[in-house]
PDB file of N, CA and C in Angstrom:
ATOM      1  N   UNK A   1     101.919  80.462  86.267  1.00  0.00           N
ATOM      2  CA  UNK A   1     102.058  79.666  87.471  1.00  0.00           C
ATOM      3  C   UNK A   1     103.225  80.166  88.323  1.00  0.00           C
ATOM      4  N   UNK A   2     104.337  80.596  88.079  1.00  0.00           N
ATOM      5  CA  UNK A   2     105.633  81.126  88.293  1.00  0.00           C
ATOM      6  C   UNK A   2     104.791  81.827  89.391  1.00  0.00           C
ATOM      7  N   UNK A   3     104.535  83.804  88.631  1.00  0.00           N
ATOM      8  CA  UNK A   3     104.146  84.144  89.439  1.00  0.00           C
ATOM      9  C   UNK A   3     103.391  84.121  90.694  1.00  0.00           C
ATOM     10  N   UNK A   4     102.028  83.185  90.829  1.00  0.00           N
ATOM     11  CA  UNK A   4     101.443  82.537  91.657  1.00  0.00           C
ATOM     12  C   UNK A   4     102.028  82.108  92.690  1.00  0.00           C
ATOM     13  N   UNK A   5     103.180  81.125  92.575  1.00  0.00           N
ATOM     14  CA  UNK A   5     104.258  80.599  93.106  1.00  0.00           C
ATOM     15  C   UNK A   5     104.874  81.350  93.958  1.00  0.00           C
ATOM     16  N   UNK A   6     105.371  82.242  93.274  1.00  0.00           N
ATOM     17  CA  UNK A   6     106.306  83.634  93.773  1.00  0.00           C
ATOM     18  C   UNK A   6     105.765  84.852  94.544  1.00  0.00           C
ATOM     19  N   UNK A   7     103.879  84.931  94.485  1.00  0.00           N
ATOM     20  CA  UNK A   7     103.165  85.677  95.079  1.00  0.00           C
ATOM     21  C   UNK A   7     102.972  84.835  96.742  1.00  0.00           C
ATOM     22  N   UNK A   8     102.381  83.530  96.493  1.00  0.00           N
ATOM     23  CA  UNK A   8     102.737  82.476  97.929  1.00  0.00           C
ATOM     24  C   UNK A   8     104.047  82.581  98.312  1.00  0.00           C
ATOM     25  N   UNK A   9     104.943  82.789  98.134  1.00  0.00           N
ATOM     26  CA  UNK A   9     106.151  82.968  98.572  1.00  0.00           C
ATOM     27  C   UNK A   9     106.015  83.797  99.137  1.00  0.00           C
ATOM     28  N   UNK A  10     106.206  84.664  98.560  1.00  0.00           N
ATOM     29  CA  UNK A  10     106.195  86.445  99.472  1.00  0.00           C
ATOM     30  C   UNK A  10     105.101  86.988 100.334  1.00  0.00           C
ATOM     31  N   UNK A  11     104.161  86.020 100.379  1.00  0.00           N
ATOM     32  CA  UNK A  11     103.210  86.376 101.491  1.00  0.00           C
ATOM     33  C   UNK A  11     103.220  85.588 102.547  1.00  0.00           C
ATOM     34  N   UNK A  12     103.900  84.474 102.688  1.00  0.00           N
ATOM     35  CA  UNK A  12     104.598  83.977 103.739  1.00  0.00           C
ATOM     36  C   UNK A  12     106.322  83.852 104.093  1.00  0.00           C
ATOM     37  N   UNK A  13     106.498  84.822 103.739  1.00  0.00           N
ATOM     38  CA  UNK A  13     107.899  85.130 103.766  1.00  0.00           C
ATOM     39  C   UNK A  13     108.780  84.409 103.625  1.00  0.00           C
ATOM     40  N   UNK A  14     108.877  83.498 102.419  1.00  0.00           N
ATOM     41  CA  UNK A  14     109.773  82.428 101.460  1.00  0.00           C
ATOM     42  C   UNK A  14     109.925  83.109 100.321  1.00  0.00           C
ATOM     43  N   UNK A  15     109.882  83.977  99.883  1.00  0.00           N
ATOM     44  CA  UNK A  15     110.385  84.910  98.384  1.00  0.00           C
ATOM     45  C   UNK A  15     111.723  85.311  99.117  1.00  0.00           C
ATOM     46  N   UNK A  16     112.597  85.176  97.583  1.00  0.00           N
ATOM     47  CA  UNK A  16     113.929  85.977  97.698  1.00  0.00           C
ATOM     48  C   UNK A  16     114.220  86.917  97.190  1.00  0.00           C
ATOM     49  N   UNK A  17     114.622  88.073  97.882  1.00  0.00           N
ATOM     50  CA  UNK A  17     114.684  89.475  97.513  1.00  0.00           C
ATOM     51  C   UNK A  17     115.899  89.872  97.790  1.00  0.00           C
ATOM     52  N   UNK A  18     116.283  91.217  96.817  1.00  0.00           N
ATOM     53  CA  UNK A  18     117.593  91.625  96.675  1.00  0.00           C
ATOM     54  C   UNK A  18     117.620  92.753  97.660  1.00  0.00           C
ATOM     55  N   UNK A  19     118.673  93.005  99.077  1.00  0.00           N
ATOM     56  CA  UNK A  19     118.166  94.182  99.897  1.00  0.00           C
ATOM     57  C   UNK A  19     119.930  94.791  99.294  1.00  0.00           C
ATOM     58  N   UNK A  20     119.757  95.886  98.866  1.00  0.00           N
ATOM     59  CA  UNK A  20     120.721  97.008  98.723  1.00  0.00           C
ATOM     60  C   UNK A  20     120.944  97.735  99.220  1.00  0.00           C
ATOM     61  N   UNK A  21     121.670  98.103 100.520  1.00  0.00           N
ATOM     62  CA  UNK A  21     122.265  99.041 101.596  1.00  0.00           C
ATOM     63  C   UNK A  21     123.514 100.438 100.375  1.00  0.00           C
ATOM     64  N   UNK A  22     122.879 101.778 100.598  1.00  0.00           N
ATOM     65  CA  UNK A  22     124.008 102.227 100.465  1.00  0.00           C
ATOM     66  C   UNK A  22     124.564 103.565 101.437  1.00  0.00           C
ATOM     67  N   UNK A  23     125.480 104.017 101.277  1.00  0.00           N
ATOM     68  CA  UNK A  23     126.026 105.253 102.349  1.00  0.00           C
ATOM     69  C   UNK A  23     125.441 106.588 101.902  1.00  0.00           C
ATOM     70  N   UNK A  24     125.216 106.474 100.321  1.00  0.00           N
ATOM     71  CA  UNK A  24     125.066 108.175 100.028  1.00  0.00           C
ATOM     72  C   UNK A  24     124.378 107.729  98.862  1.00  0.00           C
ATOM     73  N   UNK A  25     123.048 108.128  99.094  1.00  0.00           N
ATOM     74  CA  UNK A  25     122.500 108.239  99.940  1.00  0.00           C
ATOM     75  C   UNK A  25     122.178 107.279 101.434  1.00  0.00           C
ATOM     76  N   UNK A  26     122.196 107.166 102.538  1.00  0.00           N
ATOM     77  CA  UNK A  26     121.753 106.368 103.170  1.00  0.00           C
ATOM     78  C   UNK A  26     120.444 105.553 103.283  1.00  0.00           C
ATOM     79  N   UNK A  27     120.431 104.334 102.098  1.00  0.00           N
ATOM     80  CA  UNK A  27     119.319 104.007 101.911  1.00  0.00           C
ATOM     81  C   UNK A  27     119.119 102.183 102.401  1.00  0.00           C
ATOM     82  N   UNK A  28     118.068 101.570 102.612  1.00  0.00           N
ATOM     83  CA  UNK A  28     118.109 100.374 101.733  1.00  0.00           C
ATOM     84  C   UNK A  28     116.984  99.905 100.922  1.00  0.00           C
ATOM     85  N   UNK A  29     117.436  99.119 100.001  1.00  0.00           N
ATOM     86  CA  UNK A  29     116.504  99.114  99.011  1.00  0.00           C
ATOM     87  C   UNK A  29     116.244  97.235  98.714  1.00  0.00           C
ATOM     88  N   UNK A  30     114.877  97.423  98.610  1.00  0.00           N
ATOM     89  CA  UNK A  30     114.814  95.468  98.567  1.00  0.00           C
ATOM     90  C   UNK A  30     114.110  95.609  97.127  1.00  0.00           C
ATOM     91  N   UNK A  31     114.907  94.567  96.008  1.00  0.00           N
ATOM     92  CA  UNK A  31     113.814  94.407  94.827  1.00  0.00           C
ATOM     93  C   UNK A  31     113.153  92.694  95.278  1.00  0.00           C
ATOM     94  N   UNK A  32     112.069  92.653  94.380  1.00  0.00           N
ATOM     95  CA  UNK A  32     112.457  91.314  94.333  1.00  0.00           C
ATOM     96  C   UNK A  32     110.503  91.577  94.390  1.00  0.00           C
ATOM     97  N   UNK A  33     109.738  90.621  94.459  1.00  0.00           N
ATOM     98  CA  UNK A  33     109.948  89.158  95.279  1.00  0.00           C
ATOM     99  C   UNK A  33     110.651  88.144  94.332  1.00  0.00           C
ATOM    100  N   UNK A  34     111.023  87.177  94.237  1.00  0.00           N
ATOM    101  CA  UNK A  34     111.829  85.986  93.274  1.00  0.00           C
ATOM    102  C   UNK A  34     111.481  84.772  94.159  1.00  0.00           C
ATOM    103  N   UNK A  35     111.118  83.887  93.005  1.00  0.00           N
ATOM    104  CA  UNK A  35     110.626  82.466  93.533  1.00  0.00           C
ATOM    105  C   UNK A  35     112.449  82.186  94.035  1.00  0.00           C
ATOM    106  N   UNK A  36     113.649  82.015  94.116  1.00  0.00           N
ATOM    107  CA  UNK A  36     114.767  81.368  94.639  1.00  0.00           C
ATOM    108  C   UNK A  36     116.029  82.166  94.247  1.00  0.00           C
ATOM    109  N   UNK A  37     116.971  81.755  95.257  1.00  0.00           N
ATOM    110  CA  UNK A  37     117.950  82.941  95.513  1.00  0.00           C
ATOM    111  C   UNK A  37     118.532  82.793  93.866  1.00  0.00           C
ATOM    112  N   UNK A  38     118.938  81.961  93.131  1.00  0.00           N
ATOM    113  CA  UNK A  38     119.832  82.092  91.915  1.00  0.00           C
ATOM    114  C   UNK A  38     118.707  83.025  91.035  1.00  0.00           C
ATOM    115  N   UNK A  39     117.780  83.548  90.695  1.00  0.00           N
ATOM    116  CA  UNK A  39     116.854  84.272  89.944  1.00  0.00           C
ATOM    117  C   UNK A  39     116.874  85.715  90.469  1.00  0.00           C
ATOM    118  N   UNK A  40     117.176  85.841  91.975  1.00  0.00           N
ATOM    119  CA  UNK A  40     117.206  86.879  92.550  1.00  0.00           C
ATOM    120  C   UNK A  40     118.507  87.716  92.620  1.00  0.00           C
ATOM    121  N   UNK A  41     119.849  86.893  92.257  1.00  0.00           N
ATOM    122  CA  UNK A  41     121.095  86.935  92.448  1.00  0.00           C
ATOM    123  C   UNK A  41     121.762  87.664  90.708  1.00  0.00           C
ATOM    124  N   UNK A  42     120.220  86.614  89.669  1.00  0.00           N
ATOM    125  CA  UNK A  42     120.967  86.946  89.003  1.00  0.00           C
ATOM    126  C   UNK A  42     120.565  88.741  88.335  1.00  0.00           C
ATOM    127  N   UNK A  43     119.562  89.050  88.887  1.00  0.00           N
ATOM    128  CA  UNK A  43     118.563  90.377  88.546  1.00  0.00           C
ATOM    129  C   UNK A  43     119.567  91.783  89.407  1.00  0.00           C
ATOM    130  N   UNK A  44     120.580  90.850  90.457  1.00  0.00           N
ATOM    131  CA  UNK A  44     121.551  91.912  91.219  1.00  0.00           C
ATOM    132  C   UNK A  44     122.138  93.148  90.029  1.00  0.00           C
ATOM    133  N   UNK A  45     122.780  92.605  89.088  1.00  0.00           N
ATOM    134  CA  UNK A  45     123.593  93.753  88.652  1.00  0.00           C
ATOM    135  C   UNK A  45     122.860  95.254  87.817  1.00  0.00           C
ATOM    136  N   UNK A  46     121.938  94.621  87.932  1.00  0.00           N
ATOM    137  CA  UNK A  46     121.302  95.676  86.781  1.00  0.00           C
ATOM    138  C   UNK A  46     120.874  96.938  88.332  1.00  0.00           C
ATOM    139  N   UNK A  47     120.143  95.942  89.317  1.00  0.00           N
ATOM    140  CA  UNK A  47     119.684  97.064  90.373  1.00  0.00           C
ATOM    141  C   UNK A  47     120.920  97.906  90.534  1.00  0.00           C
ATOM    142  N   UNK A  48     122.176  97.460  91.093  1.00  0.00           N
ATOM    143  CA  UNK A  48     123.566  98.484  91.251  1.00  0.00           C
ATOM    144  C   UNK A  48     123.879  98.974  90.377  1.00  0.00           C
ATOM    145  N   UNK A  49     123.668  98.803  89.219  1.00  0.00           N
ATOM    146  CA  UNK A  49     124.117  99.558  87.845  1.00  0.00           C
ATOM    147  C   UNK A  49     123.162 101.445  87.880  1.00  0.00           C
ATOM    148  N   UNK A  50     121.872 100.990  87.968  1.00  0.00           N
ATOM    149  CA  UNK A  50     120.849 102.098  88.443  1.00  0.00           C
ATOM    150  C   UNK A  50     121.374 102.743  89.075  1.00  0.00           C
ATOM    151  N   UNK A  51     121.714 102.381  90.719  1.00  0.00           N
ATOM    152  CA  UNK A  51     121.944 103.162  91.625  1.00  0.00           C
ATOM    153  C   UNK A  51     123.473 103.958  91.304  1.00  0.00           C
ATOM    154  N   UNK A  52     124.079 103.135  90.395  1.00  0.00           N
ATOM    155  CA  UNK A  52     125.607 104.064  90.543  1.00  0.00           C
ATOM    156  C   UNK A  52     125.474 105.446  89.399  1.00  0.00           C
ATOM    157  N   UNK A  53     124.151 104.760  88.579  1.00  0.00           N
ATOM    158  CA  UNK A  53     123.861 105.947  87.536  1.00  0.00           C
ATOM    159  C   UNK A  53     123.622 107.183  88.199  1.00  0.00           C
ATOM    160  N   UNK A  54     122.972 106.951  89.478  1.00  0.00           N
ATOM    161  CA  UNK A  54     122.105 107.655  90.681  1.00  0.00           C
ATOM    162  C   UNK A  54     123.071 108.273  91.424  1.00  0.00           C
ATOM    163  N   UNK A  55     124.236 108.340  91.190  1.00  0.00           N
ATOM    164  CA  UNK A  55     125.101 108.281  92.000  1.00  0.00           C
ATOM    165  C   UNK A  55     125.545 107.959  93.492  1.00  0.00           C
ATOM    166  N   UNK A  56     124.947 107.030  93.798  1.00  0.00           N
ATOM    167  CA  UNK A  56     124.848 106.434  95.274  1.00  0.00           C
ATOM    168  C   UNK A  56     126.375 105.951  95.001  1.00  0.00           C
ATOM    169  N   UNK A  57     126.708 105.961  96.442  1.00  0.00           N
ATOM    170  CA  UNK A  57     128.286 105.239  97.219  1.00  0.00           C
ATOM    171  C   UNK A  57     128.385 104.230  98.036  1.00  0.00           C
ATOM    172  N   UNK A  58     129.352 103.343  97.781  1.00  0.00           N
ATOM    173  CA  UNK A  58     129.442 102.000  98.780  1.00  0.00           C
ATOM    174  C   UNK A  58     128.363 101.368  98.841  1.00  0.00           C
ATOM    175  N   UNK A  59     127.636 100.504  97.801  1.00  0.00           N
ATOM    176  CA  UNK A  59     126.576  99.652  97.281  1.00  0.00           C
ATOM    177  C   UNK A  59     127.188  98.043  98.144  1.00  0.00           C
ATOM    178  N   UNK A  60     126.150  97.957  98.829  1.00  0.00           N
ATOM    179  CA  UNK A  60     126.939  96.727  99.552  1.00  0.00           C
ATOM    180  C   UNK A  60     124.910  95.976  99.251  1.00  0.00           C
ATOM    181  N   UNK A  61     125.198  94.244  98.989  1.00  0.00           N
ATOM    182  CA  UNK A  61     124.291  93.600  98.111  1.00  0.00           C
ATOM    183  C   UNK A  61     124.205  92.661  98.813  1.00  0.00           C
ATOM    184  N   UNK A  62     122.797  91.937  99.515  1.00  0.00           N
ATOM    185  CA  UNK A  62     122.617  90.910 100.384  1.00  0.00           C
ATOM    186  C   UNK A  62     121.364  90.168  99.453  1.00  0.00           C
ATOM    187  N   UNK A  63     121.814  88.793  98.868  1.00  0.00           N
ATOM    188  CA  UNK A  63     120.449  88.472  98.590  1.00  0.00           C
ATOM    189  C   UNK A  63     119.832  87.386  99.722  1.00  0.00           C
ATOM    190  N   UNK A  64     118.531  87.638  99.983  1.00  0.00           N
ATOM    191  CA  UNK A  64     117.832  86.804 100.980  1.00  0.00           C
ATOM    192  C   UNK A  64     116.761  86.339 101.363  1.00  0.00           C
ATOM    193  N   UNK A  65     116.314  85.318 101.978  1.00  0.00           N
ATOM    194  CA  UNK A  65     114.624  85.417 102.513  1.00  0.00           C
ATOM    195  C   UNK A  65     114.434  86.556 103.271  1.00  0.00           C
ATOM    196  N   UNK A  66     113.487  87.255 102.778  1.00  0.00           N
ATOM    197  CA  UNK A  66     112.798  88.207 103.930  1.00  0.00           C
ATOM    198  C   UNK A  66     111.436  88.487 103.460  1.00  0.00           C
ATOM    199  N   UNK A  67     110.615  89.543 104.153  1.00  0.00           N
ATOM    200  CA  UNK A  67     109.493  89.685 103.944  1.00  0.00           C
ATOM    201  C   UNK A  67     109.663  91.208 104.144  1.00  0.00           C
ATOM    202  N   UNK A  68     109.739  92.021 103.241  1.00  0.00           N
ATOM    203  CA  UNK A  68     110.056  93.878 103.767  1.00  0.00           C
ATOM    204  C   UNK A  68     108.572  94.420 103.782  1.00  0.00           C
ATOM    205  N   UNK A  69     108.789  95.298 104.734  1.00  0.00           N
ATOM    206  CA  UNK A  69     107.375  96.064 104.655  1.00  0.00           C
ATOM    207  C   UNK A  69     107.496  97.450 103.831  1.00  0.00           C
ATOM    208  N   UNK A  70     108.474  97.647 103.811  1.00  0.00           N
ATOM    209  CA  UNK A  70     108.804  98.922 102.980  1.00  0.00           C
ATOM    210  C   UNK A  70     109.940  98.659 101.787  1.00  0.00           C
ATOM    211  N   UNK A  71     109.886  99.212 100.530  1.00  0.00           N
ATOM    212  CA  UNK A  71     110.851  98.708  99.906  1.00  0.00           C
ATOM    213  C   UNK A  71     111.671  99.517  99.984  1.00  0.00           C
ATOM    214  N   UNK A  72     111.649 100.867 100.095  1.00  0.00           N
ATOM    215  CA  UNK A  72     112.774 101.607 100.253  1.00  0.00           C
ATOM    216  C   UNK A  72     112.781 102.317 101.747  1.00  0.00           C
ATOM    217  N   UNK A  73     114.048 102.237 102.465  1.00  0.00           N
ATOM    218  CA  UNK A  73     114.272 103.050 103.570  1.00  0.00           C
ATOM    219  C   UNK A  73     115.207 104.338 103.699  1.00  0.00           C
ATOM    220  N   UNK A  74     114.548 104.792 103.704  1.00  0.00           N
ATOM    221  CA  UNK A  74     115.731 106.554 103.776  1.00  0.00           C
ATOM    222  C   UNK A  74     116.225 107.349 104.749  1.00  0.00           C
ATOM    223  N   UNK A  75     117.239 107.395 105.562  1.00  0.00           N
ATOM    224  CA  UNK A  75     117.586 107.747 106.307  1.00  0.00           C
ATOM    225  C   UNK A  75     117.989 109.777 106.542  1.00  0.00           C
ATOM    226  N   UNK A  76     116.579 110.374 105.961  1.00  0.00           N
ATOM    227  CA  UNK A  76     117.000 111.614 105.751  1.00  0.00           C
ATOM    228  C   UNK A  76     117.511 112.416 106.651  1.00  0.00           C
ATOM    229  N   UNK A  77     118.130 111.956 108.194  1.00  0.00           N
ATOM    230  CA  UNK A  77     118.913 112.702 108.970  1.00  0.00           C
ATOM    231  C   UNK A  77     119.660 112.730 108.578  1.00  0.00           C
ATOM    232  N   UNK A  78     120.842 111.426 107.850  1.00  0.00           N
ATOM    233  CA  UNK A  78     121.855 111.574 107.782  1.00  0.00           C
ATOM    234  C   UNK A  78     122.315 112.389 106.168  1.00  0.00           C
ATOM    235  N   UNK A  79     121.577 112.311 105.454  1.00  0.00           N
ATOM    236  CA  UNK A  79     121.684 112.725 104.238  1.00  0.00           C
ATOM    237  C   UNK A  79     120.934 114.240 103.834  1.00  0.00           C
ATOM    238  N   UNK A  80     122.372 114.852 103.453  1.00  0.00           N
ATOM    239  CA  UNK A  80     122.052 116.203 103.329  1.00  0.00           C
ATOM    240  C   UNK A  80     122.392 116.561 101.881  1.00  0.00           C
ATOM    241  N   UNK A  81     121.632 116.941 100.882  1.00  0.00           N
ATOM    242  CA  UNK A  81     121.814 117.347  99.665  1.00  0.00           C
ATOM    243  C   UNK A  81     121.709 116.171  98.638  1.00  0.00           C
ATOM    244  N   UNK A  82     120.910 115.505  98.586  1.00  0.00           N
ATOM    245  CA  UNK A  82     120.953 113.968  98.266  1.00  0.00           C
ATOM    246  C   UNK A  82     119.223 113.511  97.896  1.00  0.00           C
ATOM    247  N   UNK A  83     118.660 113.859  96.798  1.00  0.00           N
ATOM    248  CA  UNK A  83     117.786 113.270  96.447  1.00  0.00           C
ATOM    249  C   UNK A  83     116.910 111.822  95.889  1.00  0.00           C
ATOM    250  N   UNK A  84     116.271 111.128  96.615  1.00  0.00           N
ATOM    251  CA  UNK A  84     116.149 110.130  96.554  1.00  0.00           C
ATOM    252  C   UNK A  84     114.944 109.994  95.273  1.00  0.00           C
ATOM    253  N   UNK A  85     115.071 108.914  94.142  1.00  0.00           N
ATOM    254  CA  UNK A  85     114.543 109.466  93.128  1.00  0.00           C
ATOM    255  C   UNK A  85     113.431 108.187  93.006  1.00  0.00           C
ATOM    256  N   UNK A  86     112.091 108.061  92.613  1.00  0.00           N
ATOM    257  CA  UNK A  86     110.993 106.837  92.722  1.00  0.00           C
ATOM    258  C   UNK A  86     111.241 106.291  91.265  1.00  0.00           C
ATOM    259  N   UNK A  87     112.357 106.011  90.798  1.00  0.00           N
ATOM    260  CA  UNK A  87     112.427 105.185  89.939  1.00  0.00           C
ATOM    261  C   UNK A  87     112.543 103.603  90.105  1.00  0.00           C
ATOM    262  N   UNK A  88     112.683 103.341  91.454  1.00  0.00           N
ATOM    263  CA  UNK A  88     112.881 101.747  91.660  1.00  0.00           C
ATOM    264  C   UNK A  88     111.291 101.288  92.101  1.00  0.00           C
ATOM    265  N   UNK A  89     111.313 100.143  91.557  1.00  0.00           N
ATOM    266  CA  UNK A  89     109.871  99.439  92.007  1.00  0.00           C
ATOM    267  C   UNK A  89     109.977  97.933  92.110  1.00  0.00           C
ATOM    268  N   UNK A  90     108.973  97.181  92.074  1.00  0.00           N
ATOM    269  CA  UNK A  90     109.483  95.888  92.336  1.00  0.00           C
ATOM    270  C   UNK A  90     109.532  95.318  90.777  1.00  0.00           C
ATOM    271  N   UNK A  91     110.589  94.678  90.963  1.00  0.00           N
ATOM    272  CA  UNK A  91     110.551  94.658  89.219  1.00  0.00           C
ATOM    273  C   UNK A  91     110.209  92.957  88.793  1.00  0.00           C
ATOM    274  N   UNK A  92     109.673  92.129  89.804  1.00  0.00           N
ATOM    275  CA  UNK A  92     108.634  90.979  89.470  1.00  0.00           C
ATOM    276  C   UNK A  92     107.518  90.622  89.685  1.00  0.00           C
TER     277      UNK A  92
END
């Protein structure tokens, strides 16, 4: 039922998702969908833990309502020598 819940959520843009902005690479990254912000807040550390394995810089962490059309955004002008790797997915 959860999921169900959490699938109506995110198709009318009431799911809470984790969006992860970083500098290096210049990315952002949304996990989620999550039926409510404390479930979504609490799934935060493990996503930044990844990315610092990844070596990404200046991990800055917004959890929120949104509805993303893309989960990852890559800014490959600005990033030169910097491989962006498809290990993230939605992880609910």
């Amino acid at each position: 039922m959860n999921e169900l819940w959490t699938s109506f959520l995110s198709a009318v843009g009431f799911a809470w998702w984790v969006e992860v902005t970083t500098d290096n690479p210049r990315c952002v990254y949304y996990f989620g969908p999550f039926p409510n912000q404390k479930t979504a807040a609490t799934h935060q550390g493990g996503y930044v833990e990844d990315l610092e394995k990844e070596g990404a810089t200046n991990i800055r962490i917004d959890v929120k309502r949104c509805k993303p059309s893309n989960l990852t955004i890559y800014d490959e002008k600005v990033d030169v020598g910097f491989k962006v790797s498809g290990v993230f997915s939605s992880q609910y």
